[in-house]
C-alpha atoms as a PDB file:
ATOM      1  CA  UNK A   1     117.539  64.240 158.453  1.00  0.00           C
ATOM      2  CA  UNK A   2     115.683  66.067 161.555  1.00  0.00           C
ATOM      3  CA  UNK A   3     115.317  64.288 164.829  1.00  0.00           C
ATOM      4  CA  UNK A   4     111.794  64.136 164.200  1.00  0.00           C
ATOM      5  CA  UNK A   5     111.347  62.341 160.942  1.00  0.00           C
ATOM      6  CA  UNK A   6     113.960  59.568 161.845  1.00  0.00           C
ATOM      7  CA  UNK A   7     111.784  59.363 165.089  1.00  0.00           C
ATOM      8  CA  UNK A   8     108.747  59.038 162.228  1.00  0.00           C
ATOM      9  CA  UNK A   9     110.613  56.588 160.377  1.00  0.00           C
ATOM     10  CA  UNK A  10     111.231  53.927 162.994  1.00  0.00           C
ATOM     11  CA  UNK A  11     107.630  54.280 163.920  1.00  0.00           C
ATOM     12  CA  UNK A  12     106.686  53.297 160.080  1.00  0.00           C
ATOM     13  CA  UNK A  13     109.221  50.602 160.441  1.00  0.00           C
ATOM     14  CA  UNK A  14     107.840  49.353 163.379  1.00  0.00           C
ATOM     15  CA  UNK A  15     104.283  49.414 162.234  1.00  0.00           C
ATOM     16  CA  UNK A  16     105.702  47.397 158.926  1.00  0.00           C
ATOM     17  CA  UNK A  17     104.611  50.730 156.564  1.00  0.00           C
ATOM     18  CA  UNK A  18     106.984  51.275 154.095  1.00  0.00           C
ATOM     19  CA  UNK A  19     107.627  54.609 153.583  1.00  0.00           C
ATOM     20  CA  UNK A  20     108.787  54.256 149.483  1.00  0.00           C
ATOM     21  CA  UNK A  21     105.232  52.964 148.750  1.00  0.00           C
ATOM     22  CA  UNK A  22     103.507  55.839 147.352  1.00  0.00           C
ATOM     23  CA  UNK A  23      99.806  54.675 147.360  1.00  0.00           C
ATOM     24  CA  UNK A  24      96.434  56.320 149.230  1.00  0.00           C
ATOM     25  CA  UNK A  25      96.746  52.820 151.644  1.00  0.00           C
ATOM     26  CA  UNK A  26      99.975  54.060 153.063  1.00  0.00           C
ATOM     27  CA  UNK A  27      98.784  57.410 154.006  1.00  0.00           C
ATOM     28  CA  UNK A  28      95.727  56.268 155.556  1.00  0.00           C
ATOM     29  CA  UNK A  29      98.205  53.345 157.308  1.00  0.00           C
ATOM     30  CA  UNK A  30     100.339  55.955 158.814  1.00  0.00           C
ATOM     31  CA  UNK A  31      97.614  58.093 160.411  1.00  0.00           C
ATOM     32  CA  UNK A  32      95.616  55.125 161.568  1.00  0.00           C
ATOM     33  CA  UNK A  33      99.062  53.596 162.805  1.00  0.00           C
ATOM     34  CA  UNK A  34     100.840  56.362 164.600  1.00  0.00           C
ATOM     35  CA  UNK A  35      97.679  57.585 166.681  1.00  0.00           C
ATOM     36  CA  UNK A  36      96.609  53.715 167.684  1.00  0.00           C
ATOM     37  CA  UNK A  37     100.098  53.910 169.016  1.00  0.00           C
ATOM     38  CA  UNK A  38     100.045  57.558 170.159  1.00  0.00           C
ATOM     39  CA  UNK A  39      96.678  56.728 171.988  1.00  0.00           C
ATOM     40  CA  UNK A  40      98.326  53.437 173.603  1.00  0.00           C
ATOM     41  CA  UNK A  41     101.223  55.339 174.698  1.00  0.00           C
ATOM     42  CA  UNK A  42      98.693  57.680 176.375  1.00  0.00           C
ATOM     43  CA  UNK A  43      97.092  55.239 177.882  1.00  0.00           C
ATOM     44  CA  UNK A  44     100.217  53.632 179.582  1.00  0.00           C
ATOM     45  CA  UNK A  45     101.907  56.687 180.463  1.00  0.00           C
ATOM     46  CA  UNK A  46      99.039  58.847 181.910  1.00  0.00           C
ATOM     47  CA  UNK A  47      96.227  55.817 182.532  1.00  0.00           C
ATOM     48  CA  UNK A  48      93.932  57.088 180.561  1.00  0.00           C
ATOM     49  CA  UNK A  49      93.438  58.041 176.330  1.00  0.00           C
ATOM     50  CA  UNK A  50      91.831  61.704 176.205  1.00  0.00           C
ATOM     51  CA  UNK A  51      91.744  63.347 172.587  1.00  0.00           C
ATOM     52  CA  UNK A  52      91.400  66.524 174.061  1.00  0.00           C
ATOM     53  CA  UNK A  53      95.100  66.105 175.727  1.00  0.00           C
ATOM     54  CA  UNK A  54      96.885  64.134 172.672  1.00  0.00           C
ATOM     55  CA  UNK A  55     100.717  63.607 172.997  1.00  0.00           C
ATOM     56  CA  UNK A  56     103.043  64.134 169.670  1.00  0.00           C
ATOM     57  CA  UNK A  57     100.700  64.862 166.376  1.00  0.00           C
ATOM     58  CA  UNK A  58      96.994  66.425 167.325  1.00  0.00           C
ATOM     59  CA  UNK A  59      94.463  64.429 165.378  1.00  0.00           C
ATOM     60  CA  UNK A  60      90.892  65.531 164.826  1.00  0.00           C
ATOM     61  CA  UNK A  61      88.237  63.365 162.810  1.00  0.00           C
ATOM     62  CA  UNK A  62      88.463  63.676 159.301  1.00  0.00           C
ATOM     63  CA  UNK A  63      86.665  60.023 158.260  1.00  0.00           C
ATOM     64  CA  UNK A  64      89.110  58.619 160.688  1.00  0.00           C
ATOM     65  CA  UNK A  65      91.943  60.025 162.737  1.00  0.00           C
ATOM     66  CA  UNK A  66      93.937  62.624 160.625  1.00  0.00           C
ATOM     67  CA  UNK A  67      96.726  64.542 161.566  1.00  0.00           C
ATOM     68  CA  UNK A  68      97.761  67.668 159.086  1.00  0.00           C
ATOM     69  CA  UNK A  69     101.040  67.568 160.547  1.00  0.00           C
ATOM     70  CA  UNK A  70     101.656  64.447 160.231  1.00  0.00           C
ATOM     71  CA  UNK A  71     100.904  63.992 156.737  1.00  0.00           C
ATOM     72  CA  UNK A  72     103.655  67.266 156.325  1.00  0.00           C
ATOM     73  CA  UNK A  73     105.930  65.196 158.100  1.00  0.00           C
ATOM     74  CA  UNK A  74     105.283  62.008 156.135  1.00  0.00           C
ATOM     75  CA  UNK A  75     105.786  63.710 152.710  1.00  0.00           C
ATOM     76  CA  UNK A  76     108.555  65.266 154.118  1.00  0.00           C
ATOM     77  CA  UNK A  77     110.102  62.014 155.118  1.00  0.00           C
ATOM     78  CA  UNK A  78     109.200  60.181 151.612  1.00  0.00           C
ATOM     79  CA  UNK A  79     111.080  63.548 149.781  1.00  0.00           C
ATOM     80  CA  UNK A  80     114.197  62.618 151.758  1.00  0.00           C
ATOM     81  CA  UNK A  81     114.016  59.204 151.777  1.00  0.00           C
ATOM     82  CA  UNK A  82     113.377  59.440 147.610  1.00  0.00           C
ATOM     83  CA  UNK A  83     116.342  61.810 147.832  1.00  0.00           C
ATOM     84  CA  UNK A  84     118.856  59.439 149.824  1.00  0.00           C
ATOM     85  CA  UNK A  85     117.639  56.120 148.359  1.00  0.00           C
ATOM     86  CA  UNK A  86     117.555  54.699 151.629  1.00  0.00           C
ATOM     87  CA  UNK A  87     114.274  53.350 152.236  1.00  0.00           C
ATOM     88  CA  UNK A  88     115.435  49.979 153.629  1.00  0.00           C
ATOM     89  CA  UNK A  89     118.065  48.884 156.746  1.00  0.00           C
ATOM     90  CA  UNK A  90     117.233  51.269 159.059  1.00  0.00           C
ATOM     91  CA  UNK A  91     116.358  49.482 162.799  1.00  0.00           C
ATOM     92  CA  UNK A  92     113.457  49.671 164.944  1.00  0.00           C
ATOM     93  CA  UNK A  93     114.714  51.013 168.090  1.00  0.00           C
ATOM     94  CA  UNK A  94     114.481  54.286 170.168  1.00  0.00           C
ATOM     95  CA  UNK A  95     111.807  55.623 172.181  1.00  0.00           C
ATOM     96  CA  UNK A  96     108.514  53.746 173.868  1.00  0.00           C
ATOM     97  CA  UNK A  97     106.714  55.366 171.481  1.00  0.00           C
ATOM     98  CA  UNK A  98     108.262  53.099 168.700  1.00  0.00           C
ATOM     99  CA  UNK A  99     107.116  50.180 171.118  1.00  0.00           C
ATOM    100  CA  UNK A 100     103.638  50.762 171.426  1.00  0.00           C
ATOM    101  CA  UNK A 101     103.831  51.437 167.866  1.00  0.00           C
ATOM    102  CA  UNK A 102     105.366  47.483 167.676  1.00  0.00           C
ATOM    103  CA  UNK A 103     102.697  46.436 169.368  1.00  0.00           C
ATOM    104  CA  UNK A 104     100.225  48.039 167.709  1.00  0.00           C
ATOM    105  CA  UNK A 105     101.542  46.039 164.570  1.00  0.00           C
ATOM    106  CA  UNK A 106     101.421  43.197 165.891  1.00  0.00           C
ATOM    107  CA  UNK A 107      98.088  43.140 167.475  1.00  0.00           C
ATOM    108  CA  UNK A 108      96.005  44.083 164.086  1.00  0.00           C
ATOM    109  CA  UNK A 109      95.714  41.009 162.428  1.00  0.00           C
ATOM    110  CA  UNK A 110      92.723  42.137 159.445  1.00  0.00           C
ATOM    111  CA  UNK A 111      89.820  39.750 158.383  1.00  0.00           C
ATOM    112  CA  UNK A 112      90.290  38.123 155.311  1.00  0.00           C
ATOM    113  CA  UNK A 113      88.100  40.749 153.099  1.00  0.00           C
ATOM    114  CA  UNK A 114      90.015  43.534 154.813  1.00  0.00           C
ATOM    115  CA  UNK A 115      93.433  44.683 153.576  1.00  0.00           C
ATOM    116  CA  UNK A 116      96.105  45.358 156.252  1.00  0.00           C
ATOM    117  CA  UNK A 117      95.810  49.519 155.737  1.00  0.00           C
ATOM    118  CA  UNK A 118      91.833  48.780 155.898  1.00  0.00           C
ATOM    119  CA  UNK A 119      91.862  47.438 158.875  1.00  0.00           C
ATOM    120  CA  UNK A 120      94.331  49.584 160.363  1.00  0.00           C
ATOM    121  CA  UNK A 121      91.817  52.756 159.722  1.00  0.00           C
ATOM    122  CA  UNK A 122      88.806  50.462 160.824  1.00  0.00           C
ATOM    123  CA  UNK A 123      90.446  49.778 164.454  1.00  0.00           C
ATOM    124  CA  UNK A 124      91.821  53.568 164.452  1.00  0.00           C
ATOM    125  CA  UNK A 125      88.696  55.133 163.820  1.00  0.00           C
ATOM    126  CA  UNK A 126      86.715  52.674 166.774  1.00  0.00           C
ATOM    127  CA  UNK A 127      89.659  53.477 168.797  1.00  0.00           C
ATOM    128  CA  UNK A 128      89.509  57.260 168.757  1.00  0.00           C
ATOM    129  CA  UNK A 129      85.383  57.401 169.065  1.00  0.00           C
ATOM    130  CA  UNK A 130      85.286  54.875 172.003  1.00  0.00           C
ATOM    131  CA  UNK A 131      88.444  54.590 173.715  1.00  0.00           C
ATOM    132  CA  UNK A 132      89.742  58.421 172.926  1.00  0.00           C
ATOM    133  CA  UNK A 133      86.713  60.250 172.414  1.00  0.00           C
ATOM    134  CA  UNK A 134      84.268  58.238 174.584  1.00  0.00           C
ATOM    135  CA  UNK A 135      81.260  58.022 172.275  1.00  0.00           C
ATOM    136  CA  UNK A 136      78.800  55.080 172.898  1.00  0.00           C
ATOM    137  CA  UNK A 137      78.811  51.746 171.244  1.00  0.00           C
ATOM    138  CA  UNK A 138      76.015  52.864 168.892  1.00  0.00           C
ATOM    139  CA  UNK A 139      76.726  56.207 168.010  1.00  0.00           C
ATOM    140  CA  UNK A 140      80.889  55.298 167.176  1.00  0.00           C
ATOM    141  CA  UNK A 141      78.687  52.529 165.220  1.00  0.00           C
ATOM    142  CA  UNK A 142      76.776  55.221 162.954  1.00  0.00           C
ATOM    143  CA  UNK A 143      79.804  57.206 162.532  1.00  0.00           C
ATOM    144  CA  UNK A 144      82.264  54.567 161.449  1.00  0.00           C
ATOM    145  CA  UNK A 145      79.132  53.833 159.241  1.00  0.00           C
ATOM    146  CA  UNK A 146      78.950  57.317 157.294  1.00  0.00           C
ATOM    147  CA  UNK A 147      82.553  57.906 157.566  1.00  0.00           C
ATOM    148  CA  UNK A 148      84.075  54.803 156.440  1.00  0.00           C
ATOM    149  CA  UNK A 149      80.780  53.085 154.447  1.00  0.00           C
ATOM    150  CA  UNK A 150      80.903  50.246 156.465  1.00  0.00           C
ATOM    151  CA  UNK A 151      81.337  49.297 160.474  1.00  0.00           C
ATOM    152  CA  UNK A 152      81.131  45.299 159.826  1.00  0.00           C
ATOM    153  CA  UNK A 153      83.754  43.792 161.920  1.00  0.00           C
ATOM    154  CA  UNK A 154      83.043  46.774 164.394  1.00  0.00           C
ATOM    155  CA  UNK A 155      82.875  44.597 167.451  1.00  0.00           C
ATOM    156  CA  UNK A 156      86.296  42.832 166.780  1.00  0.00           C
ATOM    157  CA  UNK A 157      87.981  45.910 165.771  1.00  0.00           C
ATOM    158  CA  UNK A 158      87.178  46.699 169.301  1.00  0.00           C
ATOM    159  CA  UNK A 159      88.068  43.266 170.648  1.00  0.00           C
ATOM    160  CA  UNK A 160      91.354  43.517 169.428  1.00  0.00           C
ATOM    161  CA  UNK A 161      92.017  46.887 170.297  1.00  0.00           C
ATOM    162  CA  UNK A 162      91.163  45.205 173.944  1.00  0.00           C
ATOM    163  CA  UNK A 163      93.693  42.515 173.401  1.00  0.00           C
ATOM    164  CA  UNK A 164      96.083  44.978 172.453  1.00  0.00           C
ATOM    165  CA  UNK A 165      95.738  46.978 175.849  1.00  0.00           C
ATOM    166  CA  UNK A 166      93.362  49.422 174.415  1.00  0.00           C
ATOM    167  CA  UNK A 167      90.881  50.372 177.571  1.00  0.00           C
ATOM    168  CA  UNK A 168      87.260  50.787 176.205  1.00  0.00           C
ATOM    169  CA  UNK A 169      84.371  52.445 178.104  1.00  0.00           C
ATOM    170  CA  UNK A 170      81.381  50.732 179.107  1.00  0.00           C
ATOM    171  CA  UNK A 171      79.204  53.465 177.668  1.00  0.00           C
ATOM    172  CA  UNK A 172      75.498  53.005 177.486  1.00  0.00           C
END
């Protein structure tokens, strides 16, 4: 297996996404997952989250964070792992990347009406309009709105992307 998709894999495994499950939650887990934890990363290692100067996979807004090459990477990884029939035992460990990515887990706790992969693309999307893109309070609002169909639970989507070290504009 390339360097890069074990790297991919203990970031899934430190998120807690399973990489055997096959479903549409998954994928939208994984992009909302690894850039919360790319952006975080960012943040620390630079002190500040630009989208403009992304680290690892380039996202762009697609209802939410997407990354093309991620998703190639992620099928690529579920082919293998399908292949090997080893989609369980391997350890979180490795780079700070798979840290941030542990904390990023660990942080997200969803309301009860929100499923964990729900949840995940709900703080992802607020996180790459306010704290990566730097798009006021009401406009991230509409857009989370017509993207996603909803932006209830908007303001603690944001709150816990605070608690989780996420550093939000004060944007009029």
């Amino acid at each position: 297996m390339r360097k890069r998709l074990k790297h991919l894999k203990r970031l899934l495994h430190s998120l807690d996404i399973d990489p055997s499950d096959p479903s549409a939650n998954t994928h939208e887990s994984v992009q909302a997952g690894v850039f919360l934890a790319q952006l975080l990363y960012q943040q620390e290692e630079y002190g500040e989250a630009d989208i403009t100067e992304q680290v690892g996979y380039f996202f762009k807004w697609y209802n939410g964070p997407y990354s093309s090459s991620l998703e190639e990477d992620y099928r690529e990884l579920v082919d293998q792992l399908r292949f090997e029939n080893a989609t369980n035992g391997y350890a979180a460990q490795g780079s700070s990347l798979t840290r941030f990515a542990q904390q990023v887990g660990e942080a997200m706790s969803p309301p009860n009406e929100y499923g964990r992969s729900e949840w995940l693309l709900m703080t992802a999307a607020v996180a790459y309009l306010r704290a990566g893109a730097d798009w006021s309070t009401e406009d991230a609002r509409s857009e989370i709105q017509d993207s996603l169909g909803t932006n209830e639970h908007f303001d603690r989507a944001q709150t816990q992307l605070q608690d989780a070290g996420f550093e939000i504009p004060v944007l009029a």
